[in-house]
PDB file of N, CA and C in Angstrom:
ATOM      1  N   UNK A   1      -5.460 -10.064  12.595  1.00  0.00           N
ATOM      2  CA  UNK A   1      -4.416  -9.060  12.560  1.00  0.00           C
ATOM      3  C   UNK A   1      -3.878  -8.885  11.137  1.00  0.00           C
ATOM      4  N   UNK A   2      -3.615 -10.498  10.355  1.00  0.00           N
ATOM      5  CA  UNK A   2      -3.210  -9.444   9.263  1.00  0.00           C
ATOM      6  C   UNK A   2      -4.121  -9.078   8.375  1.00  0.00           C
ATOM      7  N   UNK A   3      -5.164  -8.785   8.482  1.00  0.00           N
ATOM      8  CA  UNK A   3      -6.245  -8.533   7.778  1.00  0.00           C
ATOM      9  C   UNK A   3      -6.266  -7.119   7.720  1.00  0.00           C
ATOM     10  N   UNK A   4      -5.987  -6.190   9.031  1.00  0.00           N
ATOM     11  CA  UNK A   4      -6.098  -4.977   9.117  1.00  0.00           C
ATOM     12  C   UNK A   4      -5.143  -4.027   8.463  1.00  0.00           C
ATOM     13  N   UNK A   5      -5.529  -2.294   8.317  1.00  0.00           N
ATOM     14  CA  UNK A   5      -5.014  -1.755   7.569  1.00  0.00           C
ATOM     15  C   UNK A   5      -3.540  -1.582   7.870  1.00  0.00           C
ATOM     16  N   UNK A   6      -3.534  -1.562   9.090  1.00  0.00           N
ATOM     17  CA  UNK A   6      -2.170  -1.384   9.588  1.00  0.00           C
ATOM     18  C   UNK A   6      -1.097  -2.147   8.809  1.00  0.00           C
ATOM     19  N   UNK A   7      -1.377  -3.468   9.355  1.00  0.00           N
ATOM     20  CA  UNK A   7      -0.209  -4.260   8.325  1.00  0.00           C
ATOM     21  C   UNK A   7      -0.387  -4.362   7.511  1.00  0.00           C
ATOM     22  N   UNK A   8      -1.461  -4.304   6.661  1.00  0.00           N
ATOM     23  CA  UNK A   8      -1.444  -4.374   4.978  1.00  0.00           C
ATOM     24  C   UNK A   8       0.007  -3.316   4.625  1.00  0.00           C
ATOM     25  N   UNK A   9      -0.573  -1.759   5.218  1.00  0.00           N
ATOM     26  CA  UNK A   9       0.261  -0.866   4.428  1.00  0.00           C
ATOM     27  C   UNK A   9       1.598  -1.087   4.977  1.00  0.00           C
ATOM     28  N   UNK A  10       2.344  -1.945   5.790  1.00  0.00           N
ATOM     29  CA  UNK A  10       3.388  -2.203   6.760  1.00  0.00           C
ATOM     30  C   UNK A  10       3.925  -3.170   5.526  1.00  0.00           C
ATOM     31  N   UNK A  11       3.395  -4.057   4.996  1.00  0.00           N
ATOM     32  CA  UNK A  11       3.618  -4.857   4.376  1.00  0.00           C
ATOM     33  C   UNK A  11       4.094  -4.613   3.108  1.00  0.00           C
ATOM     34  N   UNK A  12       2.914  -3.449   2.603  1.00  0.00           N
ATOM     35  CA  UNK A  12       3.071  -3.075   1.031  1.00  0.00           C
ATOM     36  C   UNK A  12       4.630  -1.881   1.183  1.00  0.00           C
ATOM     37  N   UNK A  13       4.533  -1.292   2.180  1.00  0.00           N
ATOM     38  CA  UNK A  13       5.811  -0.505   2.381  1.00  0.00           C
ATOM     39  C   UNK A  13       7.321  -1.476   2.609  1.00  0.00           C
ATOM     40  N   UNK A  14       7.451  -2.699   2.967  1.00  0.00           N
ATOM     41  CA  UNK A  14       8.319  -3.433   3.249  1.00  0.00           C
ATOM     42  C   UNK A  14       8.656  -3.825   1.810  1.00  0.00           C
ATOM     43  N   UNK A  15       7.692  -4.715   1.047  1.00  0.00           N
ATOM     44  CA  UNK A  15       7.792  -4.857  -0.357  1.00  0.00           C
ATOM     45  C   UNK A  15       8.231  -3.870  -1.360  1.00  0.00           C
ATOM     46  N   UNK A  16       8.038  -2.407  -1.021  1.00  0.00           N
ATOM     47  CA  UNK A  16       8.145  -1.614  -2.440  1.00  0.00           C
ATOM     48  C   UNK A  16       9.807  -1.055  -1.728  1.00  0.00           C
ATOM     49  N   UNK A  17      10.419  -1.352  -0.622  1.00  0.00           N
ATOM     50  CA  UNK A  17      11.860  -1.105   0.039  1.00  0.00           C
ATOM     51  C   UNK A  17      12.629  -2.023  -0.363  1.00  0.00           C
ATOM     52  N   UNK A  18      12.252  -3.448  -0.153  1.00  0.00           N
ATOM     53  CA  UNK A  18      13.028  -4.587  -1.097  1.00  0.00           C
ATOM     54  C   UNK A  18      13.228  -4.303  -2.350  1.00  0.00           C
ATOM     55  N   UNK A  19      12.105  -3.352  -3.083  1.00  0.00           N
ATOM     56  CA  UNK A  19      12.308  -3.763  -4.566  1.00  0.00           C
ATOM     57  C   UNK A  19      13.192  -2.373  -4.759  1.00  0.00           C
ATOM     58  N   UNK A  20      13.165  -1.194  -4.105  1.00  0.00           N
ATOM     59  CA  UNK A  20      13.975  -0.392  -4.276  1.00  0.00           C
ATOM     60  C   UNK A  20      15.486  -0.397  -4.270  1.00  0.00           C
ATOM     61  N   UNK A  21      15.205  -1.248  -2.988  1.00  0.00           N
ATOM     62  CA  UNK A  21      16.720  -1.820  -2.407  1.00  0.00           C
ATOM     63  C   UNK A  21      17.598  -2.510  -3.903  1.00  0.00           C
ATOM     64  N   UNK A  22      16.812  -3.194  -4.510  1.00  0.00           N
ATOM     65  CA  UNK A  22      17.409  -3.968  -5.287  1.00  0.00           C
ATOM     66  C   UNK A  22      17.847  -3.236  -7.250  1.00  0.00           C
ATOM     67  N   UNK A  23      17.250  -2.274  -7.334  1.00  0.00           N
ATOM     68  CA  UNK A  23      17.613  -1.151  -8.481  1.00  0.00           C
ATOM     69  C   UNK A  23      19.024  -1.095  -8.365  1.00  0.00           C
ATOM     70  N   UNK A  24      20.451  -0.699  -7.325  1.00  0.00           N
ATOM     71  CA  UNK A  24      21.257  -0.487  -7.817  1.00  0.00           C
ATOM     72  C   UNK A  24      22.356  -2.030  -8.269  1.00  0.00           C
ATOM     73  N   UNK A  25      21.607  -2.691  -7.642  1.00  0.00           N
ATOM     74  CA  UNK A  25      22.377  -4.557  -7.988  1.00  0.00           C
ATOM     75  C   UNK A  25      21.673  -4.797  -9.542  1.00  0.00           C
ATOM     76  N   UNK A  26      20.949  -4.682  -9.639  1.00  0.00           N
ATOM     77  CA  UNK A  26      20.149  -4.571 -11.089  1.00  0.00           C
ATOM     78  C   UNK A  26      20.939  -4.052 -12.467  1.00  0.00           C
ATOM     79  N   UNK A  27      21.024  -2.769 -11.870  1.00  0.00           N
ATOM     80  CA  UNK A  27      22.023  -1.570 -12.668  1.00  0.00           C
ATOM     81  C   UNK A  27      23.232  -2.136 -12.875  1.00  0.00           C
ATOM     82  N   UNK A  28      23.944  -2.444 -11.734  1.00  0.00           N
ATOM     83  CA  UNK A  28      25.013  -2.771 -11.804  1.00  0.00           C
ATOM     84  C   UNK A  28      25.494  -3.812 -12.909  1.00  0.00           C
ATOM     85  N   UNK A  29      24.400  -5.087 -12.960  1.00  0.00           N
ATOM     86  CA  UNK A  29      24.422  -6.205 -13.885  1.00  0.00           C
ATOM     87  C   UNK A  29      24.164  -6.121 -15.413  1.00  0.00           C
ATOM     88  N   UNK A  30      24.301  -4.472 -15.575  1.00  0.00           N
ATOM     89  CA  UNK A  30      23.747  -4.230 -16.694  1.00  0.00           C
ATOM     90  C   UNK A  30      22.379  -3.656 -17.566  1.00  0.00           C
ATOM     91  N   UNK A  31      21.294  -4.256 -16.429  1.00  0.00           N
ATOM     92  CA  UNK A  31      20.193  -4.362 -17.024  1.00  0.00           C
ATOM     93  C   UNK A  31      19.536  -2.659 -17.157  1.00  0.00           C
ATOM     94  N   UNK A  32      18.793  -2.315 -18.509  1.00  0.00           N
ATOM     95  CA  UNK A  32      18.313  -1.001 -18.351  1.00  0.00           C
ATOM     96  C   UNK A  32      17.402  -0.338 -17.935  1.00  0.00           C
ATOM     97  N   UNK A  33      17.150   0.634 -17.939  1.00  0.00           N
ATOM     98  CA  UNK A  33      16.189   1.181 -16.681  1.00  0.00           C
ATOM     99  C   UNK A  33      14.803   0.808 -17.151  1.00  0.00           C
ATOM    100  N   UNK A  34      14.538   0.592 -18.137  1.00  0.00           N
ATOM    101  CA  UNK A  34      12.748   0.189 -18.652  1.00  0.00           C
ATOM    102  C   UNK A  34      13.257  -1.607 -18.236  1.00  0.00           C
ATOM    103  N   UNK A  35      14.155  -2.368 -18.432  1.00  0.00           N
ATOM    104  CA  UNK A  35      14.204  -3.706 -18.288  1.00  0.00           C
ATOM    105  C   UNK A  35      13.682  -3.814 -16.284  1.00  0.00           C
ATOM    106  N   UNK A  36      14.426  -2.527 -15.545  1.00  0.00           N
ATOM    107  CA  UNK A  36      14.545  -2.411 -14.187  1.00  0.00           C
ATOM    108  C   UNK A  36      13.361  -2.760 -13.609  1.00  0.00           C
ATOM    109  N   UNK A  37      12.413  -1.758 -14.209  1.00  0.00           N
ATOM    110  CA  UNK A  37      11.399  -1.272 -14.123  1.00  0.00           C
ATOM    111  C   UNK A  37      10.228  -2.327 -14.082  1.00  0.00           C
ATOM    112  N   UNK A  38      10.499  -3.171 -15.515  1.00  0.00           N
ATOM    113  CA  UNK A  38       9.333  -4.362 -15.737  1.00  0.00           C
ATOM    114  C   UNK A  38       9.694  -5.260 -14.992  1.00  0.00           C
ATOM    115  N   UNK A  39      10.505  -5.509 -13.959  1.00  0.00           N
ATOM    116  CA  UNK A  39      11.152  -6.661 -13.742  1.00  0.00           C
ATOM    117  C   UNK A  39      10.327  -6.395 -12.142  1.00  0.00           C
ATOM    118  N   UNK A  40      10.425  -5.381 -11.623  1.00  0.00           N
ATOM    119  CA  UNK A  40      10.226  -4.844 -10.540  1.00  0.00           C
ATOM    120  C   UNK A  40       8.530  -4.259 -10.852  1.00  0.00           C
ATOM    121  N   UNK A  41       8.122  -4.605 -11.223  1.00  0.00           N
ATOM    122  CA  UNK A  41       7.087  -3.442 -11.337  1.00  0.00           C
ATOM    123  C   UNK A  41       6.356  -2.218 -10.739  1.00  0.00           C
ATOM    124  N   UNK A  42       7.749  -1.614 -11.665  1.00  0.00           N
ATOM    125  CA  UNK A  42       8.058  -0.254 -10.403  1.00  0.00           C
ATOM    126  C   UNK A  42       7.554   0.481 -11.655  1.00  0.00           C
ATOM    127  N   UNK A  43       7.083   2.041 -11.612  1.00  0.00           N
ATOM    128  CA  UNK A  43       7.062   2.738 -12.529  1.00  0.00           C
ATOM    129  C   UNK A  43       8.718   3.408 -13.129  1.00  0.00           C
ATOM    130  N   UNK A  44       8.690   3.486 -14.309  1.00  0.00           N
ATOM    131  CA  UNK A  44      10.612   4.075 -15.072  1.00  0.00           C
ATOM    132  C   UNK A  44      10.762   5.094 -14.313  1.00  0.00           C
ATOM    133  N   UNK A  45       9.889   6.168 -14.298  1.00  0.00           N
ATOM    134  CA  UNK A  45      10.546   7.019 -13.844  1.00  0.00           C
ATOM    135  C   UNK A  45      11.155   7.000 -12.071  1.00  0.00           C
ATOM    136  N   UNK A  46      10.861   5.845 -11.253  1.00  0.00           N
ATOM    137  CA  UNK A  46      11.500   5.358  -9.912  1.00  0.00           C
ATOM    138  C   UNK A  46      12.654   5.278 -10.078  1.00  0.00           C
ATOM    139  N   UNK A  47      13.049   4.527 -11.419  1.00  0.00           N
ATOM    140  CA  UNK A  47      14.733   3.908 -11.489  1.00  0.00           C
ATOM    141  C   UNK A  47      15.469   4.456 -11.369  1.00  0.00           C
ATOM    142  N   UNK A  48      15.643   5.843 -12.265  1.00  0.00           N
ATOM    143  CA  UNK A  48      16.850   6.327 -12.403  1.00  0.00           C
ATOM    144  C   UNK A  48      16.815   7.587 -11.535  1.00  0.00           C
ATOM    145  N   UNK A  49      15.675   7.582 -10.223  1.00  0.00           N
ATOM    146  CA  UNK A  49      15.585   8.701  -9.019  1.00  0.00           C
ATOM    147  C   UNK A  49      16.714   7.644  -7.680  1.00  0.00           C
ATOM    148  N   UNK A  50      16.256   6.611  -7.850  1.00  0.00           N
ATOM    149  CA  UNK A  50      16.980   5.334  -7.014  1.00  0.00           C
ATOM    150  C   UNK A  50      18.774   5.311  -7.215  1.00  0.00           C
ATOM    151  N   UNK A  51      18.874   5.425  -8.742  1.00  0.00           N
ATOM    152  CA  UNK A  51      20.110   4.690  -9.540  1.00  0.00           C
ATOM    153  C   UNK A  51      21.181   6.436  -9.018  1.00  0.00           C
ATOM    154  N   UNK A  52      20.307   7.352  -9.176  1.00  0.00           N
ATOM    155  CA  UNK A  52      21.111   8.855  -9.039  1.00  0.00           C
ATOM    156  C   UNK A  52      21.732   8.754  -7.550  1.00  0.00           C
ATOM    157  N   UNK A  53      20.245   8.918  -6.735  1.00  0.00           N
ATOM    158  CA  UNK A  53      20.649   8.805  -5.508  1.00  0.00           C
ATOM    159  C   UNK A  53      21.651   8.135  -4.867  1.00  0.00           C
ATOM    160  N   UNK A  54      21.911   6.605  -5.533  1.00  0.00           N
ATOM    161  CA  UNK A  54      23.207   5.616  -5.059  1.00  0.00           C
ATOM    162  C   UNK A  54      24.524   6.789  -5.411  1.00  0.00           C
ATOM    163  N   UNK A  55      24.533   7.218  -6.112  1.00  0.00           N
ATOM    164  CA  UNK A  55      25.842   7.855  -6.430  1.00  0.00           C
ATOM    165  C   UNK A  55      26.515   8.970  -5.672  1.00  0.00           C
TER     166      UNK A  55
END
């Protein structure tokens, strides 16, 4: 079971929600949106679509 595609992409979608989740606690602490970014290895331009949206 977890071999199949199903949960792979269940999985990879759970992971890239945590790391989204976590952009505006990030922000908050200061850190800048390319620091956000490498930390998360999210692409820059994610951050500050994430960081807007909180507002």
């Amino acid at each position: 079971m977890r071999e199949s595609v199903i949960y792979q992409d269940i999985l990879e979608e759970g992971a890239l929600t945590a790391k989204l989740n976590s952009i505006p606690r990030l922000s908050v602490l200061g850190l800048s949106v390319e620091q956000i970014a490498q930390a998360l290895d999210l692409e820059i331009e994610q951050v500050p679509e994430v960081i807007e949206g909180q507002n």
